[in-house]
PDB file of N, CA and C in Angstrom:
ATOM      1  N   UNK A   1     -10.140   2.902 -20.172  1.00  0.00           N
ATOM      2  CA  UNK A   1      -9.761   2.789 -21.567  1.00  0.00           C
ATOM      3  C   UNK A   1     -10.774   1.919 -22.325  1.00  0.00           C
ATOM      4  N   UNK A   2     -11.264   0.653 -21.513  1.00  0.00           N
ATOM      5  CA  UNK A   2     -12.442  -0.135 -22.348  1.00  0.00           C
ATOM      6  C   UNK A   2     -13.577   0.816 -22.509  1.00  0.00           C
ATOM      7  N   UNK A   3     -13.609   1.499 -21.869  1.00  0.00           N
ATOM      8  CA  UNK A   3     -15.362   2.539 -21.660  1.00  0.00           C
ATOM      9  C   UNK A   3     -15.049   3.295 -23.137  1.00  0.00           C
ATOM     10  N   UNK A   4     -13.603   4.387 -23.145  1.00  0.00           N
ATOM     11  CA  UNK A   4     -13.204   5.170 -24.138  1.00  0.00           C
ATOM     12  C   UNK A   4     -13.199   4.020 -25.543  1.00  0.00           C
ATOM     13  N   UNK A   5     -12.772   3.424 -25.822  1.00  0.00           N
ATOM     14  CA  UNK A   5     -12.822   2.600 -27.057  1.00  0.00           C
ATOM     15  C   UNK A   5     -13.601   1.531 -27.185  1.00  0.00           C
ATOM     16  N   UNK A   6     -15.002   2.091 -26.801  1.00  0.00           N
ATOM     17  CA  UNK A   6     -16.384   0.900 -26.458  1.00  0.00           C
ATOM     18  C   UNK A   6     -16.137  -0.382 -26.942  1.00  0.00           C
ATOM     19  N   UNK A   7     -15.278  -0.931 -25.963  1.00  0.00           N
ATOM     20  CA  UNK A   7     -15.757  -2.303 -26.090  1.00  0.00           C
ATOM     21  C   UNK A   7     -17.111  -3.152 -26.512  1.00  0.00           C
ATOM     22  N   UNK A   8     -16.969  -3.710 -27.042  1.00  0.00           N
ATOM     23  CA  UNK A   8     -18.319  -4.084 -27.839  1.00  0.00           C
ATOM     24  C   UNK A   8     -18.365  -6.215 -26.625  1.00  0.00           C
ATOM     25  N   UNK A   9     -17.404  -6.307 -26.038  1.00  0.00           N
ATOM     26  CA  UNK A   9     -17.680  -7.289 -24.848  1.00  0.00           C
ATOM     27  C   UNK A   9     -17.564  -6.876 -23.648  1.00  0.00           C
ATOM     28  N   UNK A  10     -18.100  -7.384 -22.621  1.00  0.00           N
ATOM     29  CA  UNK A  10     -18.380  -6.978 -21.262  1.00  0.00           C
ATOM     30  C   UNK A  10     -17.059  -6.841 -20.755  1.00  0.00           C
ATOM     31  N   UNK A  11     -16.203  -8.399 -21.114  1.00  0.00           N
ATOM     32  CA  UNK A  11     -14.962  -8.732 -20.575  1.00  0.00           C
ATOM     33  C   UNK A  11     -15.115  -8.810 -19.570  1.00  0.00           C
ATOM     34  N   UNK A  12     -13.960  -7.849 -18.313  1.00  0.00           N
ATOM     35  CA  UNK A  12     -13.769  -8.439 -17.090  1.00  0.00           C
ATOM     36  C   UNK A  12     -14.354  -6.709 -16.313  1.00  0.00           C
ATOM     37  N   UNK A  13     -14.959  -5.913 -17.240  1.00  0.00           N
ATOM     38  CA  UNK A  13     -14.536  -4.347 -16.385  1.00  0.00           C
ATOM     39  C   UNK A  13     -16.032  -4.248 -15.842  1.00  0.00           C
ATOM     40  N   UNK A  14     -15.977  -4.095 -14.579  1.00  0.00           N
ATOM     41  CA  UNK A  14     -16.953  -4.071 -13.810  1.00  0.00           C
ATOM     42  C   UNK A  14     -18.258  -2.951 -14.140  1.00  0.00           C
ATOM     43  N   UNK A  15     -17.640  -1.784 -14.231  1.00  0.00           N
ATOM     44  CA  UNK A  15     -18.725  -0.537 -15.220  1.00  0.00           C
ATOM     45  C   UNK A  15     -19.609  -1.336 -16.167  1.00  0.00           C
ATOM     46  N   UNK A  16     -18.808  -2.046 -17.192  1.00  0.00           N
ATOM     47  CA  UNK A  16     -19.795  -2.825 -18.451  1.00  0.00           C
ATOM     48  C   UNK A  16     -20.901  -3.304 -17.868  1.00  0.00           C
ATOM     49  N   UNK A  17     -21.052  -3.770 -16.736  1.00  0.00           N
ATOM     50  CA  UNK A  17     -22.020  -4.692 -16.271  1.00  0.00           C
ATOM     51  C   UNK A  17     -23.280  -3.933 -15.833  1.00  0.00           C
ATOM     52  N   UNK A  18     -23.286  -2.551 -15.570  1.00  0.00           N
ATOM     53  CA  UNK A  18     -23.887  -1.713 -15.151  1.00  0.00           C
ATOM     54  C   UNK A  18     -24.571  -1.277 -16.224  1.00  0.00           C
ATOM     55  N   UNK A  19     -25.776  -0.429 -15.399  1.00  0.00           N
ATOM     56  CA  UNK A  19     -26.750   0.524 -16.530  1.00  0.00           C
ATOM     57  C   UNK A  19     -25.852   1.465 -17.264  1.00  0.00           C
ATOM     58  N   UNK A  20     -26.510   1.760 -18.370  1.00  0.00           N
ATOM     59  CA  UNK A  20     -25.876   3.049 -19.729  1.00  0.00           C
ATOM     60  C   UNK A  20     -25.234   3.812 -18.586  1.00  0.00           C
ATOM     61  N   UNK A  21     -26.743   4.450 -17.932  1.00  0.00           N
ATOM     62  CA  UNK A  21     -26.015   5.765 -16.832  1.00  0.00           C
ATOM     63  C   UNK A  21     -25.379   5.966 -16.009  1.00  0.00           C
ATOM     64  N   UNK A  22     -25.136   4.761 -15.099  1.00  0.00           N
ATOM     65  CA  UNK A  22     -24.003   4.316 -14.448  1.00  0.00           C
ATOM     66  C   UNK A  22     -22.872   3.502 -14.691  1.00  0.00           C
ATOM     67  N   UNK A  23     -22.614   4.088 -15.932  1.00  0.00           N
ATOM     68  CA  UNK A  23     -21.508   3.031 -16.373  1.00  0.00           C
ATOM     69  C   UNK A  23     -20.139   4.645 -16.082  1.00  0.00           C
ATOM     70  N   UNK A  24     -20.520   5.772 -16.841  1.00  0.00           N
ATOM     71  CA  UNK A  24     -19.044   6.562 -16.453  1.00  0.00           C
ATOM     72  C   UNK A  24     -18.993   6.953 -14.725  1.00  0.00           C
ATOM     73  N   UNK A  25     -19.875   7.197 -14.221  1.00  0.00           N
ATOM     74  CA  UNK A  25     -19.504   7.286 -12.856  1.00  0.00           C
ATOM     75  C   UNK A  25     -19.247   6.095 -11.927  1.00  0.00           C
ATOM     76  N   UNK A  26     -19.145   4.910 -12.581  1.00  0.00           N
ATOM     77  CA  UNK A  26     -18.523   3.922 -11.793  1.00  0.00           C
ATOM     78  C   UNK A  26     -17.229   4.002 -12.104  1.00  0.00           C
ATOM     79  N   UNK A  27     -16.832   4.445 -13.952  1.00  0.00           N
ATOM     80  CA  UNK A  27     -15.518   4.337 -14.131  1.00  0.00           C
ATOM     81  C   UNK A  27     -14.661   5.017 -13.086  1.00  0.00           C
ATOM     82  N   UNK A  28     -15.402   6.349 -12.964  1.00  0.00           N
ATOM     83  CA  UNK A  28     -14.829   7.198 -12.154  1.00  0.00           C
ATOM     84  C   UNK A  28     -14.508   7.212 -10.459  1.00  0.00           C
ATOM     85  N   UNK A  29     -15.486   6.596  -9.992  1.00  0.00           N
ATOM     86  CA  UNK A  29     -15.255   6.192  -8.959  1.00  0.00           C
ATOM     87  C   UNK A  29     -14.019   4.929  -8.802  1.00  0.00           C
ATOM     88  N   UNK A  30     -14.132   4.206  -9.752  1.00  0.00           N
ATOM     89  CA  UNK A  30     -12.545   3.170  -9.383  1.00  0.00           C
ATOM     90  C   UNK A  30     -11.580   3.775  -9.882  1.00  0.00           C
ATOM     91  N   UNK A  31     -11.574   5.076 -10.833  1.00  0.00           N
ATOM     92  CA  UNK A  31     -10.380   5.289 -10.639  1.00  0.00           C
ATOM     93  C   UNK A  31     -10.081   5.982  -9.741  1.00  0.00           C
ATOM     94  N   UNK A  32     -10.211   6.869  -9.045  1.00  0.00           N
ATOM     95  CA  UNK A  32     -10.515   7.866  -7.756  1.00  0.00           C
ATOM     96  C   UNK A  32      -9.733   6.451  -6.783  1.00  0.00           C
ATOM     97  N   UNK A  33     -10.863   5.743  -6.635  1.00  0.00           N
ATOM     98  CA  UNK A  33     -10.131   4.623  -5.573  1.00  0.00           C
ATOM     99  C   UNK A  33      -9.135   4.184  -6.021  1.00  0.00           C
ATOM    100  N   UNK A  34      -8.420   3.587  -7.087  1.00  0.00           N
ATOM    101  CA  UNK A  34      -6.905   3.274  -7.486  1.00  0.00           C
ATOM    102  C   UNK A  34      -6.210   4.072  -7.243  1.00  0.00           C
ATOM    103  N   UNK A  35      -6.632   5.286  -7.032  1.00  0.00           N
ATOM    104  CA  UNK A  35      -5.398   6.341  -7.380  1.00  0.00           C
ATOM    105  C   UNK A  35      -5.142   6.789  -5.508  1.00  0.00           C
ATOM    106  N   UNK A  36      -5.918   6.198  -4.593  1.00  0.00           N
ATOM    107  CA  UNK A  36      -6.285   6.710  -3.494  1.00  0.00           C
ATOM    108  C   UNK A  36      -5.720   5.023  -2.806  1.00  0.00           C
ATOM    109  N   UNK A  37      -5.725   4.617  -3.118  1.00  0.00           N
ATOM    110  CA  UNK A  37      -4.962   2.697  -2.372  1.00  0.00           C
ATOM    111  C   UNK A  37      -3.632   2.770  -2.718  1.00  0.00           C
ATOM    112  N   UNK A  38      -3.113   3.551  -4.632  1.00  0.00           N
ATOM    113  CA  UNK A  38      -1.893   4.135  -4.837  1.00  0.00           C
ATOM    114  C   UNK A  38      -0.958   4.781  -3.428  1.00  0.00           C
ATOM    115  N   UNK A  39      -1.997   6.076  -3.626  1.00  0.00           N
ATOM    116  CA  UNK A  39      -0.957   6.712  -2.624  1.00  0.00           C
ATOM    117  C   UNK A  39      -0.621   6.490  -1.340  1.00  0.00           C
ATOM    118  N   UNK A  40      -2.244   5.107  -0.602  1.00  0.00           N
ATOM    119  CA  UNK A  40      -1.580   4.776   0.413  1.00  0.00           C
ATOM    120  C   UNK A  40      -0.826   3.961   0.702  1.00  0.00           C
ATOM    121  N   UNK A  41      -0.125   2.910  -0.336  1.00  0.00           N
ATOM    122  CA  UNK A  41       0.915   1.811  -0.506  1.00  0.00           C
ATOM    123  C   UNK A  41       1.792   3.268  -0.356  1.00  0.00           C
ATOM    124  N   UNK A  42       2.051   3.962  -1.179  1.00  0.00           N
ATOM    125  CA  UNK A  42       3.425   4.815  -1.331  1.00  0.00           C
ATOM    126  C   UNK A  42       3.816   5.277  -0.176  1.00  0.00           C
ATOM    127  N   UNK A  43       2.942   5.720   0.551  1.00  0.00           N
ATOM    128  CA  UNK A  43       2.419   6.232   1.945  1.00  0.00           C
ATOM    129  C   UNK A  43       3.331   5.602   3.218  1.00  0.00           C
ATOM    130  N   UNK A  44       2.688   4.272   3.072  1.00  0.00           N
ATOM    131  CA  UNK A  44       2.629   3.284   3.861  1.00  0.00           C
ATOM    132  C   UNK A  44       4.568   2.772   3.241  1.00  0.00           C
ATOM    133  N   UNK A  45       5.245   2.857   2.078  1.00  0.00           N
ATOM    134  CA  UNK A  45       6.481   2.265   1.700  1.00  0.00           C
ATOM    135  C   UNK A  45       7.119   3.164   2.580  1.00  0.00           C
ATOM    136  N   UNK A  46       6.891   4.460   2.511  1.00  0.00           N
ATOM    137  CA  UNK A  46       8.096   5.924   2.921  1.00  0.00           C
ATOM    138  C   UNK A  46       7.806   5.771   4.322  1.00  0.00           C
ATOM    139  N   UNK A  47       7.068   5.288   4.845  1.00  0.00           N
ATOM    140  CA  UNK A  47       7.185   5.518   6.809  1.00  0.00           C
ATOM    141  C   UNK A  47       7.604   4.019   7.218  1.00  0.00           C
ATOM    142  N   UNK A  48       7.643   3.057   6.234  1.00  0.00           N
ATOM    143  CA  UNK A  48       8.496   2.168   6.350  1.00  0.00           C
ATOM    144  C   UNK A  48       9.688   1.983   5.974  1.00  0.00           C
ATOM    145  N   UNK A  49      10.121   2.583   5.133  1.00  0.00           N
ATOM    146  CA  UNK A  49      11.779   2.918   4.639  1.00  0.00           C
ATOM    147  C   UNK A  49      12.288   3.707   6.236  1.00  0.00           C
ATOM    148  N   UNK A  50      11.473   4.738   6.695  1.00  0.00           N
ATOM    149  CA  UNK A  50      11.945   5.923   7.550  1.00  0.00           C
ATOM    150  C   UNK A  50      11.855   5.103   9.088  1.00  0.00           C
ATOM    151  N   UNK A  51      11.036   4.315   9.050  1.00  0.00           N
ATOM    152  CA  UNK A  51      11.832   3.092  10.635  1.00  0.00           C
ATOM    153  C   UNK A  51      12.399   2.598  10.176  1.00  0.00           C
ATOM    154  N   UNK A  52      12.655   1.536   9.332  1.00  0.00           N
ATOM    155  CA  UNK A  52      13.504   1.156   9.001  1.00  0.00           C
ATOM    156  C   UNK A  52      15.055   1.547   8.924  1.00  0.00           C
ATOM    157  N   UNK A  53      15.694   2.986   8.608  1.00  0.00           N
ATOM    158  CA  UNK A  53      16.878   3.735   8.967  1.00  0.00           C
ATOM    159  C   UNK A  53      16.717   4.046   9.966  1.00  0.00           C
ATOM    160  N   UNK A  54      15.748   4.660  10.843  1.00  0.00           N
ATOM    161  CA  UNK A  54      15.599   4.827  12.482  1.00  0.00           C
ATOM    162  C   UNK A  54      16.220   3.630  13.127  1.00  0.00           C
ATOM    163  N   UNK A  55      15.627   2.303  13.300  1.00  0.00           N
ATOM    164  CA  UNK A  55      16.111   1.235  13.521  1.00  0.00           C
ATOM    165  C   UNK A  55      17.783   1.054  13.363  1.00  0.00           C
ATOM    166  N   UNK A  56      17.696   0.701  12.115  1.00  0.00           N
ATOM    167  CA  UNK A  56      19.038   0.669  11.616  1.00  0.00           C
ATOM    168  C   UNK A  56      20.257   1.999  12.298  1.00  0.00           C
ATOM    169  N   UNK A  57      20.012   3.401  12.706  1.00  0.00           N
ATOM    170  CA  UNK A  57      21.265   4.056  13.246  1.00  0.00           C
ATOM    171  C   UNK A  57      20.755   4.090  14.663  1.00  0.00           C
ATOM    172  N   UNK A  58      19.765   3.427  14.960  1.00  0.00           N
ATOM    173  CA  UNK A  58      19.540   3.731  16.518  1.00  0.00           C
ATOM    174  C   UNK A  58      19.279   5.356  16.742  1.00  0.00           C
ATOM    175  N   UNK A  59      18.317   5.544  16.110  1.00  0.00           N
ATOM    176  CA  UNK A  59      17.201   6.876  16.524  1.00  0.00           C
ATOM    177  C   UNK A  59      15.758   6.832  16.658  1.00  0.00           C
ATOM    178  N   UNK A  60      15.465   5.268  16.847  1.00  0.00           N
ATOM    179  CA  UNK A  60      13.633   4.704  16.472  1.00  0.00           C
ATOM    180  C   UNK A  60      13.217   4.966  18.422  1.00  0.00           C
ATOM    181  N   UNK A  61      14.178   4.990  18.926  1.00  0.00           N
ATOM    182  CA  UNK A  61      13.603   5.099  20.270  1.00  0.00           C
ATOM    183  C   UNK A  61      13.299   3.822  21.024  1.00  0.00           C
ATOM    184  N   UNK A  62      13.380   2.979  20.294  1.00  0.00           N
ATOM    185  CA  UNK A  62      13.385   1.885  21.058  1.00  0.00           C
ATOM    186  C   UNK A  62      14.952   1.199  21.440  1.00  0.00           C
ATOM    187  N   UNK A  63      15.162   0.075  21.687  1.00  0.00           N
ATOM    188  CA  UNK A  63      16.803  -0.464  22.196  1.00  0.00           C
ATOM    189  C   UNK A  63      16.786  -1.108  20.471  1.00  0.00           C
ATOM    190  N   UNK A  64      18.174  -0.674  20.388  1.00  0.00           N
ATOM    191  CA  UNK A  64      18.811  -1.684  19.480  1.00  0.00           C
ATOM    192  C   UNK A  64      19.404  -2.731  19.551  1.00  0.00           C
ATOM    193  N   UNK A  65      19.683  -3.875  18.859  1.00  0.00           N
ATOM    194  CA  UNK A  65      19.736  -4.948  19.519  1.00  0.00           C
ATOM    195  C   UNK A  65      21.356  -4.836  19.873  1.00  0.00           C
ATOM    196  N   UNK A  66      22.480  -4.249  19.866  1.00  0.00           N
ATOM    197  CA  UNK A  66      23.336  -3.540  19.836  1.00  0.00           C
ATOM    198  C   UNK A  66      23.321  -3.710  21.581  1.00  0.00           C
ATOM    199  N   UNK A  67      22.744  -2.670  22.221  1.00  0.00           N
ATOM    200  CA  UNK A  67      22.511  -2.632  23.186  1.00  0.00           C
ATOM    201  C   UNK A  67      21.932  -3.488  24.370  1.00  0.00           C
ATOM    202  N   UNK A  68      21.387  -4.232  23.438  1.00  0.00           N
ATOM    203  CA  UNK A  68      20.897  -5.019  24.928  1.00  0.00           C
ATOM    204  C   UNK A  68      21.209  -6.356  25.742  1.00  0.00           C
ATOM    205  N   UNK A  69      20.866  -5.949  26.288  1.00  0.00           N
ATOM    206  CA  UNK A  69      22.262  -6.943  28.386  1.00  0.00           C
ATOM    207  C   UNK A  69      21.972  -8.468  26.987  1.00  0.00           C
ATOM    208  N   UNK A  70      22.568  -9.036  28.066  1.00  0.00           N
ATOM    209  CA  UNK A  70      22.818  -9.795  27.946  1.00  0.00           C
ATOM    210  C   UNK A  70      23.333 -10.899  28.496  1.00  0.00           C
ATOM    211  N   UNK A  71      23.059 -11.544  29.330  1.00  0.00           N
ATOM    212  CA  UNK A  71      23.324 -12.507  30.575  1.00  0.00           C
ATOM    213  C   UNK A  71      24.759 -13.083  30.784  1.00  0.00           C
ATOM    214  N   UNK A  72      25.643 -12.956  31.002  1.00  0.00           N
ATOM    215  CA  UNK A  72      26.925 -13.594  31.033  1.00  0.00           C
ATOM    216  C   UNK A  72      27.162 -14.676  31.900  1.00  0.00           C
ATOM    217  N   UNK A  73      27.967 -15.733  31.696  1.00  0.00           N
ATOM    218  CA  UNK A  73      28.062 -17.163  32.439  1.00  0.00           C
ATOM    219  C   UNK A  73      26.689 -18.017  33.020  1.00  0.00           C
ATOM    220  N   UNK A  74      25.563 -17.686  31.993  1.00  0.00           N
ATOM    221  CA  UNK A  74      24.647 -18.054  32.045  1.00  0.00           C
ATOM    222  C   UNK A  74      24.523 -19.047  30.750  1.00  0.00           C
ATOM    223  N   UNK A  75      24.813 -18.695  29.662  1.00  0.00           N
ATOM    224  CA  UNK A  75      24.872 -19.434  28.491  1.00  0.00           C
ATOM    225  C   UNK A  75      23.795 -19.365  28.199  1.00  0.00           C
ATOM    226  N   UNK A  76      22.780 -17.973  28.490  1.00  0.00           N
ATOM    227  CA  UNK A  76      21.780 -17.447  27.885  1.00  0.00           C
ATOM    228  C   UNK A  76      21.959 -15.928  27.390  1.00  0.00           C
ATOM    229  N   UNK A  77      21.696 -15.764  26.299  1.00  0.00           N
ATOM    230  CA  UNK A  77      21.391 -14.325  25.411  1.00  0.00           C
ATOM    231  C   UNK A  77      20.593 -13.498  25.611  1.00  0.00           C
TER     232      UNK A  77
END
């Protein structure tokens, strides 16, 4: 948006700092990468929501804590 409404200060946007000719293909390249770190947070939320209920009904494949021994007249857990 600073590139589109030429900022007339450098400010903080990294493109400004660059040559004339490499100023839109840098824009373009960070946005490409924002939009690509985006989808792997989103990525990375949904296969953590999805162990997370695995866990939680006991379908993750591992023991739930539900299940496991537990030492008796030991007065250890």
């Amino acid at each position: 948006m600073l590139k589109l409404a030429h900022a007339r200060g450098r400010i903080w946007f990294l493109p400004l700092y660059l040559p004339k000719p490499l100023q839109w293909p840098a824009c373009f390249v960070m946005i490409i990468l924002g939009a690509a770190v985006y989808c792997y947070v989103l990525r990375t939320m949904r296969q953590l929501k999805k162990t997370s209920r695995e866990l939680q009904t006991g379908k993750g494949g591992g023991r739930s804590p539900k299940s496991a021994p537990t030492r008796k007249g030991t007065g250890q857990n």
